[in-house]
C-alpha atoms as a PDB file:
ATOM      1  CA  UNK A   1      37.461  15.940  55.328  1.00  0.00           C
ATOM      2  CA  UNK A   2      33.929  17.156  55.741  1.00  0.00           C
ATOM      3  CA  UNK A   3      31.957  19.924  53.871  1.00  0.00           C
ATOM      4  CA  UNK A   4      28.877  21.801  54.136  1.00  0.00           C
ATOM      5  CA  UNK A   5      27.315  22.972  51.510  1.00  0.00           C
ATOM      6  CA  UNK A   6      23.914  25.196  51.990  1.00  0.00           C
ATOM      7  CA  UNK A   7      21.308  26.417  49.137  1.00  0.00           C
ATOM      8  CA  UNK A   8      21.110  30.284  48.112  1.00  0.00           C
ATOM      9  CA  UNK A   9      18.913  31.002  45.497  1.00  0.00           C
ATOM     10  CA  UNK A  10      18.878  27.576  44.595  1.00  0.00           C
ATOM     11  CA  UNK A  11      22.465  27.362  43.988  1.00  0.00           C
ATOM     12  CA  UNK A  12      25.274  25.466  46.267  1.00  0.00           C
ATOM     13  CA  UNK A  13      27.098  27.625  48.625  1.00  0.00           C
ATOM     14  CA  UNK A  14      30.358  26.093  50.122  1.00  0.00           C
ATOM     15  CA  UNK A  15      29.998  26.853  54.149  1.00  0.00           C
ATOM     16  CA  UNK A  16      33.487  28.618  55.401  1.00  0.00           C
ATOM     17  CA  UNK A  17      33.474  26.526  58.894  1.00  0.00           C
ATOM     18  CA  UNK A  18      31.714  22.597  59.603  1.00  0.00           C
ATOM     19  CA  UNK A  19      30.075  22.894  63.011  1.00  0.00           C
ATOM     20  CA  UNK A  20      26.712  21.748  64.387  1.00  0.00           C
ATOM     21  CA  UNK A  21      25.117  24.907  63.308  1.00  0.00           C
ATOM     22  CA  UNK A  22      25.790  24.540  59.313  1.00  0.00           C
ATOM     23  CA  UNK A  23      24.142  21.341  59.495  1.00  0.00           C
ATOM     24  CA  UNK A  24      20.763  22.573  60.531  1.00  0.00           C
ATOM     25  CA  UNK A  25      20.495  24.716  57.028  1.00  0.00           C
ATOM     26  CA  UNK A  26      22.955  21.895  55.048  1.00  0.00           C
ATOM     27  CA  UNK A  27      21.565  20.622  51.541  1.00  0.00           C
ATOM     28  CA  UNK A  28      24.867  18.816  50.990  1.00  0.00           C
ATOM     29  CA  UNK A  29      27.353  17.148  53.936  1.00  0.00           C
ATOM     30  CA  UNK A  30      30.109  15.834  51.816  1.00  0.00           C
ATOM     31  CA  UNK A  31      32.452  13.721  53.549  1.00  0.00           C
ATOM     32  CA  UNK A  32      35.591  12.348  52.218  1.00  0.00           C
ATOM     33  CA  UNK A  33      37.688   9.894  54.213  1.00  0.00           C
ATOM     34  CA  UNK A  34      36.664  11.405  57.633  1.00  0.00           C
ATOM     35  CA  UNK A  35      37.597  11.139  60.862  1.00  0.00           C
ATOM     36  CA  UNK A  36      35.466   9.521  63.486  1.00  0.00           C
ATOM     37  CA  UNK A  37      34.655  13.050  65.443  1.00  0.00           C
ATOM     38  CA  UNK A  38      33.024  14.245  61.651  1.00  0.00           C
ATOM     39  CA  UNK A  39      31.224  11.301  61.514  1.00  0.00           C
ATOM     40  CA  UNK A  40      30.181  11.223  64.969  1.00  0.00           C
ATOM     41  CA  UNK A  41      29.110  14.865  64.652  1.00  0.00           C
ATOM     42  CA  UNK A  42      27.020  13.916  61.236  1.00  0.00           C
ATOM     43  CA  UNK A  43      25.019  11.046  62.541  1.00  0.00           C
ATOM     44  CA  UNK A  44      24.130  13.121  65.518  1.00  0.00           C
ATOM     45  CA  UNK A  45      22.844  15.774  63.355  1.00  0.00           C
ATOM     46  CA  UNK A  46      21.301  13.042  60.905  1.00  0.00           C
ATOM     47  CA  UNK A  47      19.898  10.261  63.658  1.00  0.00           C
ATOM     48  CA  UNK A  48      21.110   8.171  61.043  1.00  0.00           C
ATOM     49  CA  UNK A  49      24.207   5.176  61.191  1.00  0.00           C
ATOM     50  CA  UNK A  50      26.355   6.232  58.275  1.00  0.00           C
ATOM     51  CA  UNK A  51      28.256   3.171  56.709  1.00  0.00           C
ATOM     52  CA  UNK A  52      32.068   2.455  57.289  1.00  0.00           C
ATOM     53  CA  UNK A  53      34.081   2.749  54.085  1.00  0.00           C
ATOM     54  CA  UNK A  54      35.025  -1.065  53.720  1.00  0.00           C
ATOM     55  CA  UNK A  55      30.604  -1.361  53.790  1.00  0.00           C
ATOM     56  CA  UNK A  56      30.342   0.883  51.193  1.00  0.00           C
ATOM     57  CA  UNK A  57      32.303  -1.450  49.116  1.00  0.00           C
ATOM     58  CA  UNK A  58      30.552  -4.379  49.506  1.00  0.00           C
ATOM     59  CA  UNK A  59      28.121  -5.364  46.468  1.00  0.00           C
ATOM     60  CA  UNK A  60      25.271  -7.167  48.683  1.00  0.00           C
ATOM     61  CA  UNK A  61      21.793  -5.934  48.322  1.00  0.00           C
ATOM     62  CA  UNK A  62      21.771  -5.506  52.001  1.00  0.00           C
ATOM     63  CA  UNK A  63      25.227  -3.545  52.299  1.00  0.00           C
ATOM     64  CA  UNK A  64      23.854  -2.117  48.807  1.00  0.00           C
ATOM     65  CA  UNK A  65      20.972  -0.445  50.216  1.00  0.00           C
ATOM     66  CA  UNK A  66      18.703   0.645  53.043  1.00  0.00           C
ATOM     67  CA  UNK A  67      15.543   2.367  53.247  1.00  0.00           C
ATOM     68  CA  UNK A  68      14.583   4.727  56.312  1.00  0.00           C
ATOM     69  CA  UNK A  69      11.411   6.300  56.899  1.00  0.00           C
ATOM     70  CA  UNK A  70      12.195   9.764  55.228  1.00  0.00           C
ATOM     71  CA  UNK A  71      15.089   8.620  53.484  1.00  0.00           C
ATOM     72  CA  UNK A  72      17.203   5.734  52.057  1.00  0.00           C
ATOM     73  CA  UNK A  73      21.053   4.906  51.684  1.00  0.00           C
ATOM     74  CA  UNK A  74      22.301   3.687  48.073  1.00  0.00           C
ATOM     75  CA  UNK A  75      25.860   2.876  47.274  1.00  0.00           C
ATOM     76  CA  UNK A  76      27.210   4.413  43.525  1.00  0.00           C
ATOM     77  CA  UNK A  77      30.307   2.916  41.908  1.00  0.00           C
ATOM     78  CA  UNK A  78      32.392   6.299  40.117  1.00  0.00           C
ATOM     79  CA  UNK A  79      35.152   5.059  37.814  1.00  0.00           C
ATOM     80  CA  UNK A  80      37.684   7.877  38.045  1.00  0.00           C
ATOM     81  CA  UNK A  81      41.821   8.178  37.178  1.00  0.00           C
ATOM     82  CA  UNK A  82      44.041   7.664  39.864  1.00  0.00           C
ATOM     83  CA  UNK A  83      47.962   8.291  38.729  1.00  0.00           C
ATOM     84  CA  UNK A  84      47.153   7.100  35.501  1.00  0.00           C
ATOM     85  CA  UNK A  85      44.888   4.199  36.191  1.00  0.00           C
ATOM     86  CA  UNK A  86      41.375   4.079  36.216  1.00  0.00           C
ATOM     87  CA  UNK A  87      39.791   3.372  39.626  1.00  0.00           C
ATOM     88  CA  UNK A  88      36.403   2.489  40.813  1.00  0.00           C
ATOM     89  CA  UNK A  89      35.076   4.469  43.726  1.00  0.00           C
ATOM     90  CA  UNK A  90      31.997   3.940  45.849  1.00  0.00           C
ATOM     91  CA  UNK A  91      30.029   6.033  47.345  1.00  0.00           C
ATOM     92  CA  UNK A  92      27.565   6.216  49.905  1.00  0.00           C
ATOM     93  CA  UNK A  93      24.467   8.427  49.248  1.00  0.00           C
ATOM     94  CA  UNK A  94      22.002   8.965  52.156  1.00  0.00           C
ATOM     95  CA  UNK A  95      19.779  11.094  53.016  1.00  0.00           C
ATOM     96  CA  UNK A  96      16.450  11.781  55.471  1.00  0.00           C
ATOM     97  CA  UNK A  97      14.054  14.612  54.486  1.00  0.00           C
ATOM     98  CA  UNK A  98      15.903  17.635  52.474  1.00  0.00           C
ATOM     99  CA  UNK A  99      19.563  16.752  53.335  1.00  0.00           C
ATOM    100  CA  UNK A 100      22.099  14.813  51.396  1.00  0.00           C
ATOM    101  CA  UNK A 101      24.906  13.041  52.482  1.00  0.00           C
ATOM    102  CA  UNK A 102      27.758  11.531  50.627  1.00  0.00           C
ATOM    103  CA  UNK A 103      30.308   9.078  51.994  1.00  0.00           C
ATOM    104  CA  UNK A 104      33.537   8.094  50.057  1.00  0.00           C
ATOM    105  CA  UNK A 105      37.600   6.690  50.430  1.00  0.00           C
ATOM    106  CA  UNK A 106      38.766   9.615  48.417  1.00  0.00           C
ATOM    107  CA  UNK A 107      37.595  12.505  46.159  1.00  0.00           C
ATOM    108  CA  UNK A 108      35.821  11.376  43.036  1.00  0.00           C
ATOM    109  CA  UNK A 109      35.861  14.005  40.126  1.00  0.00           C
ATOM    110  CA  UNK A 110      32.738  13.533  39.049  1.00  0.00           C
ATOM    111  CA  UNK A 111      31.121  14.857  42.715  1.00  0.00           C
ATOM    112  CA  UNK A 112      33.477  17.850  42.415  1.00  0.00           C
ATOM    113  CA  UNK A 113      32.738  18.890  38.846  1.00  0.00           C
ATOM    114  CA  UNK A 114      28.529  18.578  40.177  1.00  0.00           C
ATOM    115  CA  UNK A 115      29.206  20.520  43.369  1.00  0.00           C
ATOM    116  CA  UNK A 116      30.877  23.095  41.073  1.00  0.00           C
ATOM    117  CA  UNK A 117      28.729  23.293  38.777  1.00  0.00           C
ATOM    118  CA  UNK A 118      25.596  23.386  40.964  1.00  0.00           C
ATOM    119  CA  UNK A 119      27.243  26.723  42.333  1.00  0.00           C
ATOM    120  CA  UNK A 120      26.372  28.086  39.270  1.00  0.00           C
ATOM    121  CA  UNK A 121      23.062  26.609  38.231  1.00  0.00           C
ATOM    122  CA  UNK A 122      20.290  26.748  40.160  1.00  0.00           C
ATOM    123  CA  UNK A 123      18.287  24.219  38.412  1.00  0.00           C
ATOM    124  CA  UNK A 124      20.598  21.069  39.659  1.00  0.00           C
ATOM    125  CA  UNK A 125      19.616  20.613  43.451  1.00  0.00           C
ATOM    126  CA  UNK A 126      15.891  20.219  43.942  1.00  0.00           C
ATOM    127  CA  UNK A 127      15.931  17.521  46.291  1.00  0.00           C
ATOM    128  CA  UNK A 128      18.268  14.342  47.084  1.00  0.00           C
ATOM    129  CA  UNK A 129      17.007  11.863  45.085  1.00  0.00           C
ATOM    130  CA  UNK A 130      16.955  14.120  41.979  1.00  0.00           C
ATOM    131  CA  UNK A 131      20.590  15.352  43.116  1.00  0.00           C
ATOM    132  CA  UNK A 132      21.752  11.116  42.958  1.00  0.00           C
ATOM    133  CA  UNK A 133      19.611  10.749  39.400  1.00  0.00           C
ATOM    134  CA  UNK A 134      21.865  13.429  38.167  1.00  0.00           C
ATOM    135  CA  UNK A 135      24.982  12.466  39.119  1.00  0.00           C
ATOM    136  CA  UNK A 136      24.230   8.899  37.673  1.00  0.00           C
ATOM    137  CA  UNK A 137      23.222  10.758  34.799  1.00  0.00           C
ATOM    138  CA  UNK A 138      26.721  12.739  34.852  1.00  0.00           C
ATOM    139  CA  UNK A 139      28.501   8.932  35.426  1.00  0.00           C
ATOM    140  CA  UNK A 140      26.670   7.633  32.369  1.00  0.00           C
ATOM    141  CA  UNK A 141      27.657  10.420  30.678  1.00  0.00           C
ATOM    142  CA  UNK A 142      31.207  10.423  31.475  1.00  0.00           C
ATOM    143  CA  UNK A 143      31.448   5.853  31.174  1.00  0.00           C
ATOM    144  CA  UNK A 144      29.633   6.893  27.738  1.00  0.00           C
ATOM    145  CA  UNK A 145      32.594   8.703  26.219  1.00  0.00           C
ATOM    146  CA  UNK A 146      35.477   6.631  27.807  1.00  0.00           C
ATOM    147  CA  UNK A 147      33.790   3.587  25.999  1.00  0.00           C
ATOM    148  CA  UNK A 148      33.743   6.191  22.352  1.00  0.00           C
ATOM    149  CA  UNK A 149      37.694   6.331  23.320  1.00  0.00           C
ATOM    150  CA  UNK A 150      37.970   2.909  24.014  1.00  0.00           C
ATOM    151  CA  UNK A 151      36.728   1.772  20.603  1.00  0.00           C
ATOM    152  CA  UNK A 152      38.902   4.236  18.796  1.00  0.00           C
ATOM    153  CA  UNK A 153      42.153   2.873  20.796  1.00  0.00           C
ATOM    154  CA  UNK A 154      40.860  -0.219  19.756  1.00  0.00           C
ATOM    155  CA  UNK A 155      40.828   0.304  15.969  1.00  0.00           C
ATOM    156  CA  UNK A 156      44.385   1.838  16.465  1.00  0.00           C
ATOM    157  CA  UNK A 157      45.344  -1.349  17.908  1.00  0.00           C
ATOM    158  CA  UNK A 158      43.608  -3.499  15.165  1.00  0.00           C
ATOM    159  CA  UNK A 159      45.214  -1.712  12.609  1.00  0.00           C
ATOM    160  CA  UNK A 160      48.578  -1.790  14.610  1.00  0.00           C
ATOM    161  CA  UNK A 161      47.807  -5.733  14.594  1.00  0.00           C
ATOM    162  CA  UNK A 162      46.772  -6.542  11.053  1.00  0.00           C
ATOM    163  CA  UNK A 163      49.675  -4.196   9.238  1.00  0.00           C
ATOM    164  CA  UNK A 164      52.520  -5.345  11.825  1.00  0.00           C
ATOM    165  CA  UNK A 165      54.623  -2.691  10.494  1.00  0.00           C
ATOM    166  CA  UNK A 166      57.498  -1.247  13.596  1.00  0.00           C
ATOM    167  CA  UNK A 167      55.180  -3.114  15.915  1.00  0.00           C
ATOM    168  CA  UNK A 168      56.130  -4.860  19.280  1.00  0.00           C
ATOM    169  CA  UNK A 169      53.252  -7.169  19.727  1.00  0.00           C
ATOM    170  CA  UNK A 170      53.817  -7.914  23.360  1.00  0.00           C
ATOM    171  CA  UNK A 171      53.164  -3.666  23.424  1.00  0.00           C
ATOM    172  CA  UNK A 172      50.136  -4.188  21.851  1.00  0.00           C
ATOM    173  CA  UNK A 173      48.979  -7.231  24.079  1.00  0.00           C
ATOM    174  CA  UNK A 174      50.339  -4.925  27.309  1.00  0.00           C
ATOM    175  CA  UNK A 175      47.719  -2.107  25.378  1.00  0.00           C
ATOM    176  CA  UNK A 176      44.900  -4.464  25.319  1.00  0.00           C
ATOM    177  CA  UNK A 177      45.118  -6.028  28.597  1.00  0.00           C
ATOM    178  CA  UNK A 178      44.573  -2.417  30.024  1.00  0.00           C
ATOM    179  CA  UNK A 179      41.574  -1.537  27.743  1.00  0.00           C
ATOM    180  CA  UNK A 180      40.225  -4.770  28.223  1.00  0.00           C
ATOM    181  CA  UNK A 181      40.466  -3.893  32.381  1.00  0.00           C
ATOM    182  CA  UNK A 182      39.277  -0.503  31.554  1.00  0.00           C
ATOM    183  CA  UNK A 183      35.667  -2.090  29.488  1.00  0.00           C
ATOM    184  CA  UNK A 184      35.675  -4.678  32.357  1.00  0.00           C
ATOM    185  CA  UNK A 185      35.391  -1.824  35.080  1.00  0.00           C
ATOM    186  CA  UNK A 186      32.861   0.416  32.497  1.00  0.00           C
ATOM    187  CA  UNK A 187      30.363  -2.529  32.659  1.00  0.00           C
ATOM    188  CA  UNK A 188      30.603  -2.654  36.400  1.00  0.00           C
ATOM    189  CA  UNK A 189      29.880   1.021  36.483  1.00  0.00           C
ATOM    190  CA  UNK A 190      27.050   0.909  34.674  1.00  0.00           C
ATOM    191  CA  UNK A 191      25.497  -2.248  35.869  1.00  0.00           C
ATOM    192  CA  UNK A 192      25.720  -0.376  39.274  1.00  0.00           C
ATOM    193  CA  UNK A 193      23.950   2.318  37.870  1.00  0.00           C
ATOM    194  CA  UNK A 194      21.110  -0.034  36.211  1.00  0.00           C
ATOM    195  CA  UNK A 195      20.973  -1.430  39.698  1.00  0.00           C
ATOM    196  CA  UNK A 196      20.407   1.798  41.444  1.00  0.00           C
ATOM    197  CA  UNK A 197      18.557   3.169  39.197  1.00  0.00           C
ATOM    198  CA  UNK A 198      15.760   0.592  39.168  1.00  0.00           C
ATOM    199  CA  UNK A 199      16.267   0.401  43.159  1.00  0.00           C
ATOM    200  CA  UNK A 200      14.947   4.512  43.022  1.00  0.00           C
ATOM    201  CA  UNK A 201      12.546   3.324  40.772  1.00  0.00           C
ATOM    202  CA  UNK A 202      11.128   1.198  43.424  1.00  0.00           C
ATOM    203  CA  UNK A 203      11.652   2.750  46.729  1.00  0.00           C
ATOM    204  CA  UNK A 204      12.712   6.305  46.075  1.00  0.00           C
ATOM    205  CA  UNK A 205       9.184   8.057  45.909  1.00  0.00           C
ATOM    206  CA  UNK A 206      10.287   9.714  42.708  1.00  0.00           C
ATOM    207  CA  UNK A 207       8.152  12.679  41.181  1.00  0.00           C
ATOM    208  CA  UNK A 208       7.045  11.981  37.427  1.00  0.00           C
ATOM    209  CA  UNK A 209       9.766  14.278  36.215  1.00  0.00           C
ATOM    210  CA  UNK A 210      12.624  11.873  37.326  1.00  0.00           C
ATOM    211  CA  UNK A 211      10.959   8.727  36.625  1.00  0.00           C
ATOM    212  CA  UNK A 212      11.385  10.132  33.447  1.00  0.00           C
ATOM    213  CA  UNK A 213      14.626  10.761  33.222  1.00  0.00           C
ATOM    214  CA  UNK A 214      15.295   7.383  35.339  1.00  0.00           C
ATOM    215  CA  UNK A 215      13.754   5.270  32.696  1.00  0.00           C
ATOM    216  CA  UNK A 216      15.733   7.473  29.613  1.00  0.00           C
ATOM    217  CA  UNK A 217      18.898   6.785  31.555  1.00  0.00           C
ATOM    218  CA  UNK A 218      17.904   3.113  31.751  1.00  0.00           C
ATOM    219  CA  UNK A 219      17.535   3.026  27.990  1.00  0.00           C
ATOM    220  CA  UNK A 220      20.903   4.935  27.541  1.00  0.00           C
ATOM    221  CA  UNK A 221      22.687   1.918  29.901  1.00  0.00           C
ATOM    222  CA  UNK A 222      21.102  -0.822  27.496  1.00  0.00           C
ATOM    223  CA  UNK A 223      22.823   0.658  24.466  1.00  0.00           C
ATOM    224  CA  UNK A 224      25.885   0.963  26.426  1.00  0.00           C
ATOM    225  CA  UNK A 225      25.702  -2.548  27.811  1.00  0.00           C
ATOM    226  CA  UNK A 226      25.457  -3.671  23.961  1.00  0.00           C
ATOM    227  CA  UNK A 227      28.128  -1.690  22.903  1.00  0.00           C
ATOM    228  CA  UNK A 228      30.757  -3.186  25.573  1.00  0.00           C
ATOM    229  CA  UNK A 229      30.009  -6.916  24.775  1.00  0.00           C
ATOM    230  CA  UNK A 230      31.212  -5.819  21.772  1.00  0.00           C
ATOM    231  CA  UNK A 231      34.091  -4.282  22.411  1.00  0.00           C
ATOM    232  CA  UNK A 232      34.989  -7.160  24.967  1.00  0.00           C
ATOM    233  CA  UNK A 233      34.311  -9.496  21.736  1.00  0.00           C
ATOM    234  CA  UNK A 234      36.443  -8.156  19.728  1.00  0.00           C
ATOM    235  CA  UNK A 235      39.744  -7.222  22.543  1.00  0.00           C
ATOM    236  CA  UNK A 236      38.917 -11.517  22.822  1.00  0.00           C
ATOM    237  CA  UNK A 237      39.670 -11.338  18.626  1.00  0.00           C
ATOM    238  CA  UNK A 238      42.355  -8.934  18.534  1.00  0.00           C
ATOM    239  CA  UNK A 239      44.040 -10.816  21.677  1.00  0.00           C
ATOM    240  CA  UNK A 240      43.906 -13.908  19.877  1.00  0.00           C
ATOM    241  CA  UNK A 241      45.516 -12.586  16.513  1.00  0.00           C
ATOM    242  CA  UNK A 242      48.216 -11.265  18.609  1.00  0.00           C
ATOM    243  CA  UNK A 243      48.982 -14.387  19.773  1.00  0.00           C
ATOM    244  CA  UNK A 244      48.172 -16.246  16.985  1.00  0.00           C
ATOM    245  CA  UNK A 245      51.099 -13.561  15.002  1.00  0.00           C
ATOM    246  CA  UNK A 246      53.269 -14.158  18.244  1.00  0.00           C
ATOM    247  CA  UNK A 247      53.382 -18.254  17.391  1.00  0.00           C
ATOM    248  CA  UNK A 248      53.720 -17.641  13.570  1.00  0.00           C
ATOM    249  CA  UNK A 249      56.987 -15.585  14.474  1.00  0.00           C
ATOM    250  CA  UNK A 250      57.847 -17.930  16.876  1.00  0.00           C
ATOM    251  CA  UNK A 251      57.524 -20.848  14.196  1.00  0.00           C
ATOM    252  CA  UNK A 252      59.372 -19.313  11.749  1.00  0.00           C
ATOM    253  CA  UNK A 253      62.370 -19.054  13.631  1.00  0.00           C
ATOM    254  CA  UNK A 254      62.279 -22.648  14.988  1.00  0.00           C
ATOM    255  CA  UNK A 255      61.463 -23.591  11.423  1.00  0.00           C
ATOM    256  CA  UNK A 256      65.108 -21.811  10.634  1.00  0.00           C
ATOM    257  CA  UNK A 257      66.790 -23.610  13.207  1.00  0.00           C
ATOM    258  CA  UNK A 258      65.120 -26.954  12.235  1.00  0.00           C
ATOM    259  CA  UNK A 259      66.141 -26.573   7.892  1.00  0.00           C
ATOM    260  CA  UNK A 260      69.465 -25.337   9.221  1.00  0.00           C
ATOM    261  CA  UNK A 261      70.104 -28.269  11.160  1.00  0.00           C
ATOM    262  CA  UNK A 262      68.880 -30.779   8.382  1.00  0.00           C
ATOM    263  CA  UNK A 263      70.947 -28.906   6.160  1.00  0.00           C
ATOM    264  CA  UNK A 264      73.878 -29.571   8.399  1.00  0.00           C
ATOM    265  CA  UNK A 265      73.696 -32.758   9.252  1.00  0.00           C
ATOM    266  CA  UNK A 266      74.566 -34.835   6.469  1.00  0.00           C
ATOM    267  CA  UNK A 267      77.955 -33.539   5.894  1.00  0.00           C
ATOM    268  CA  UNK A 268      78.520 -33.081   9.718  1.00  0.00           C
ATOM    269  CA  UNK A 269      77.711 -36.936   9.101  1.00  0.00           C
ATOM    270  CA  UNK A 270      80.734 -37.192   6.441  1.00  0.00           C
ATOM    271  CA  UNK A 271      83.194 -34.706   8.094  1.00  0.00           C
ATOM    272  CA  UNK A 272      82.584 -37.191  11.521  1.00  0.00           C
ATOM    273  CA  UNK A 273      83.377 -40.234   9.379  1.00  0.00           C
ATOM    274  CA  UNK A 274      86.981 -38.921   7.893  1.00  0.00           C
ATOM    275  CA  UNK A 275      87.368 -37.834  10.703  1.00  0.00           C
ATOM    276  CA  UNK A 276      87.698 -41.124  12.204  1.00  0.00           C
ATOM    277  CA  UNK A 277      91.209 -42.151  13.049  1.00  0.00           C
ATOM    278  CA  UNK A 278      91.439 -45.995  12.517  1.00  0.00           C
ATOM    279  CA  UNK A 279      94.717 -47.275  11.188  1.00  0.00           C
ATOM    280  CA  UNK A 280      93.552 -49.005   8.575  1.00  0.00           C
ATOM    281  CA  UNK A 281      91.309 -46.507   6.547  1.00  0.00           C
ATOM    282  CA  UNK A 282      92.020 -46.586   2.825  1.00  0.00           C
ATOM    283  CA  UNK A 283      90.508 -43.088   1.896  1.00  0.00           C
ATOM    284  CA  UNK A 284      93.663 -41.214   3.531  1.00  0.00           C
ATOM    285  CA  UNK A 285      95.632 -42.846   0.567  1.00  0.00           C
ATOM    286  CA  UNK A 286      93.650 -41.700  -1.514  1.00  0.00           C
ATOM    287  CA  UNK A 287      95.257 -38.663  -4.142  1.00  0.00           C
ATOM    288  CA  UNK A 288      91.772 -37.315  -4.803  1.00  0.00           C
ATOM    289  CA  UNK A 289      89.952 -37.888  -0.913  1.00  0.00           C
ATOM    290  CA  UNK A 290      90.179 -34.574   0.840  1.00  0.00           C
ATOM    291  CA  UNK A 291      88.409 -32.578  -2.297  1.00  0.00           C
ATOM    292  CA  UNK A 292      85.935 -35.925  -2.625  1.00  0.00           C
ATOM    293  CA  UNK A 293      85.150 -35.607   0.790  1.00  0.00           C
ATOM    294  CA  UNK A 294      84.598 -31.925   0.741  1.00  0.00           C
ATOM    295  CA  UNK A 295      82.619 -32.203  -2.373  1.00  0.00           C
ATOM    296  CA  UNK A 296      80.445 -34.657  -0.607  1.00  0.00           C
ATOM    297  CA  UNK A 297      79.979 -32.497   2.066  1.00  0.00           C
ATOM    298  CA  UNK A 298      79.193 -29.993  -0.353  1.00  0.00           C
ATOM    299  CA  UNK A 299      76.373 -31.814  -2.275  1.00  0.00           C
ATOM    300  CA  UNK A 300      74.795 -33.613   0.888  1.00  0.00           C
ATOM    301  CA  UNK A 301      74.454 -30.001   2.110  1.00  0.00           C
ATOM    302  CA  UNK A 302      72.782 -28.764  -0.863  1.00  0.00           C
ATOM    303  CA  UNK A 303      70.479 -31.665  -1.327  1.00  0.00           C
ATOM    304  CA  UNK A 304      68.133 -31.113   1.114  1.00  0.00           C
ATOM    305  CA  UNK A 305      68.081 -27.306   0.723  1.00  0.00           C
ATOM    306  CA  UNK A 306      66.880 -28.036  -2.746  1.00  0.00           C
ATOM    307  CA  UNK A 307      64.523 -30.008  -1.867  1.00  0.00           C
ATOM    308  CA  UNK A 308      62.894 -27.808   0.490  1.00  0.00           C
ATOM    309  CA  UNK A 309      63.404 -24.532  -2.097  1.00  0.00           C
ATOM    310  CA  UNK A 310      61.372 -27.292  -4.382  1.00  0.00           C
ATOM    311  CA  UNK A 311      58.494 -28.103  -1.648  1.00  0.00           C
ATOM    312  CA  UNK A 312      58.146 -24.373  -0.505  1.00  0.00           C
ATOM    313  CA  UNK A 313      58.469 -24.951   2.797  1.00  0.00           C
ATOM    314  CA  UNK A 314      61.909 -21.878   2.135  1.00  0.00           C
END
């Protein structure tokens, strides 16, 4: 799918049609999974090679980035939902003199909700690299409050832990598993934005206004960075305690089957002897033998139980 977006009073304007003519007054090309005419029909317009999508997910340096004369290419990771996952997205950002160009697999949110909102401010597109700062900006933004939600499912799950009240605790190791993949993929995201970010830095020919901004988003990332070694310490803690409450259930209920079969074995011991059938075996003579035995059973039984009642290991 390509689009063509043009500027009007500084504001986005979606272009009804995608032919050669857009292009020449395009501020925006968006292309999303396209076919080879689009791209074909881009690069010719561009003079540039735009990136397959299997480059664009490459982390290399050299796949990373590329720097043209009045331009450069930079790849951005997007951590989005797909049916109920979340999904990291690359995209590839180039552009030469006024014209920006974005490459991706599928549709990333966070590009619509810009594009949509930039066709209402007018302050948003000044020029591509300010365009990319911002929507790095937006992605810090957005990783910024899925980590907020991630540390409060996380004290849920703590508390869910710790109280074990109508808990299943292989639910709650299913439950951290997926935030612990969710903080993994945050931290790529915004290491992929501290790498970009410094890359502009260094080769983007930024104006003082976002050099600015780049180095107060840079600040932002460190706190963030902080904040999910912490929260990947403690899913390590609480992943641990659920195990460690998994093997003390575990060993209770072997320690049950080990008393009960102490328990059991010493008259299973005298029931097996009586229940011998030699000949010559006085005790079946005896008046008093079957309640004797059965007694014995009785008390060897007990014994042991006792015992373990008196050690506190019941």
């Amino acid at each position: 799918m390509l689009k063509v977006y043009t500027l009007e009073n500084n504001r986005l304007v979606l272009s009804e049609t995608s032919n050669q003519k857009d292009f020449e007054n395009a501020a925006w090309i968006d292309l999303i999974n396209p076919s080879p005419a689009e791209i074909q029909a881009v690069e010719r317009f561009s003079s540039l090679v735009l990136p397959n999508i299997q480059e664009t997910q490459e982390i290399e340096a050299s796949s990373h980035y590329e720097v043209y004369p009045d331009g450069l290419q930079i790849n951005c990771s997007f951590l989005h939902q797909v049916n109920g996952y979340f999904s990291i997205t690359n995209v590839a950002f180039l552009f030469k003199n006024k014209c920006l160009i974005s490459l991706c697999e599928r549709e990333v949110s966070i590009l619509r909700h810009f594009q949509e909102r930039a066709q209402k401010n007018s302050y948003l597109i000044i020029d591509p690299p300010s365009t990319i700062i911002a929507l790095i900006e937006d992605k810090i933004e957005k990783l910024a409050d899925l980590s907020e939600e991630a540390h409060l499912a996380i004290d849920k799950i703590s508390r869910q832990i710790f109280n074990r009240q109508n808990v299943i605790l292989e639910e709650i190791i299913d439950n951290l598993s997926r935030q612990d993949d969710l903080n993994g993929k945050i931290r790529l995201c915004l290491m992929d934005g501290q790498r970009d970010l410094n890359f502009l830095l260094r080769r983007g020919r930024l104006i003082d206004e976002n050099i600015n901004t780049t180095n107060d988003i840079l600040e932002d990332i460190k706190t963030l960075l902080s904040h999910n070694a912490f929260l990947s310490e403690r899913l390590d803690f609480l992943l641990n305690a659920a195990l460690g409450f998994i093997n003390i259930e575990q060993n209770k209920i072997i320690k049950i089957f080990s008393i009960v079969a102490v328990v059991f074995m010493p008259p299973t011991v005298i029931a097996s002897i009586f229940g011998m059938n030699f000949h010559f075996m006085p005790e079946l003579s005896w008046p008093w033998g079957y309640p004797l035995s059965l007694l014995s059973m009785v008390i060897a039984g007990l014994a042991p139980y006792l015992y373990f009642k008196n050690k506190g290991w019941l």
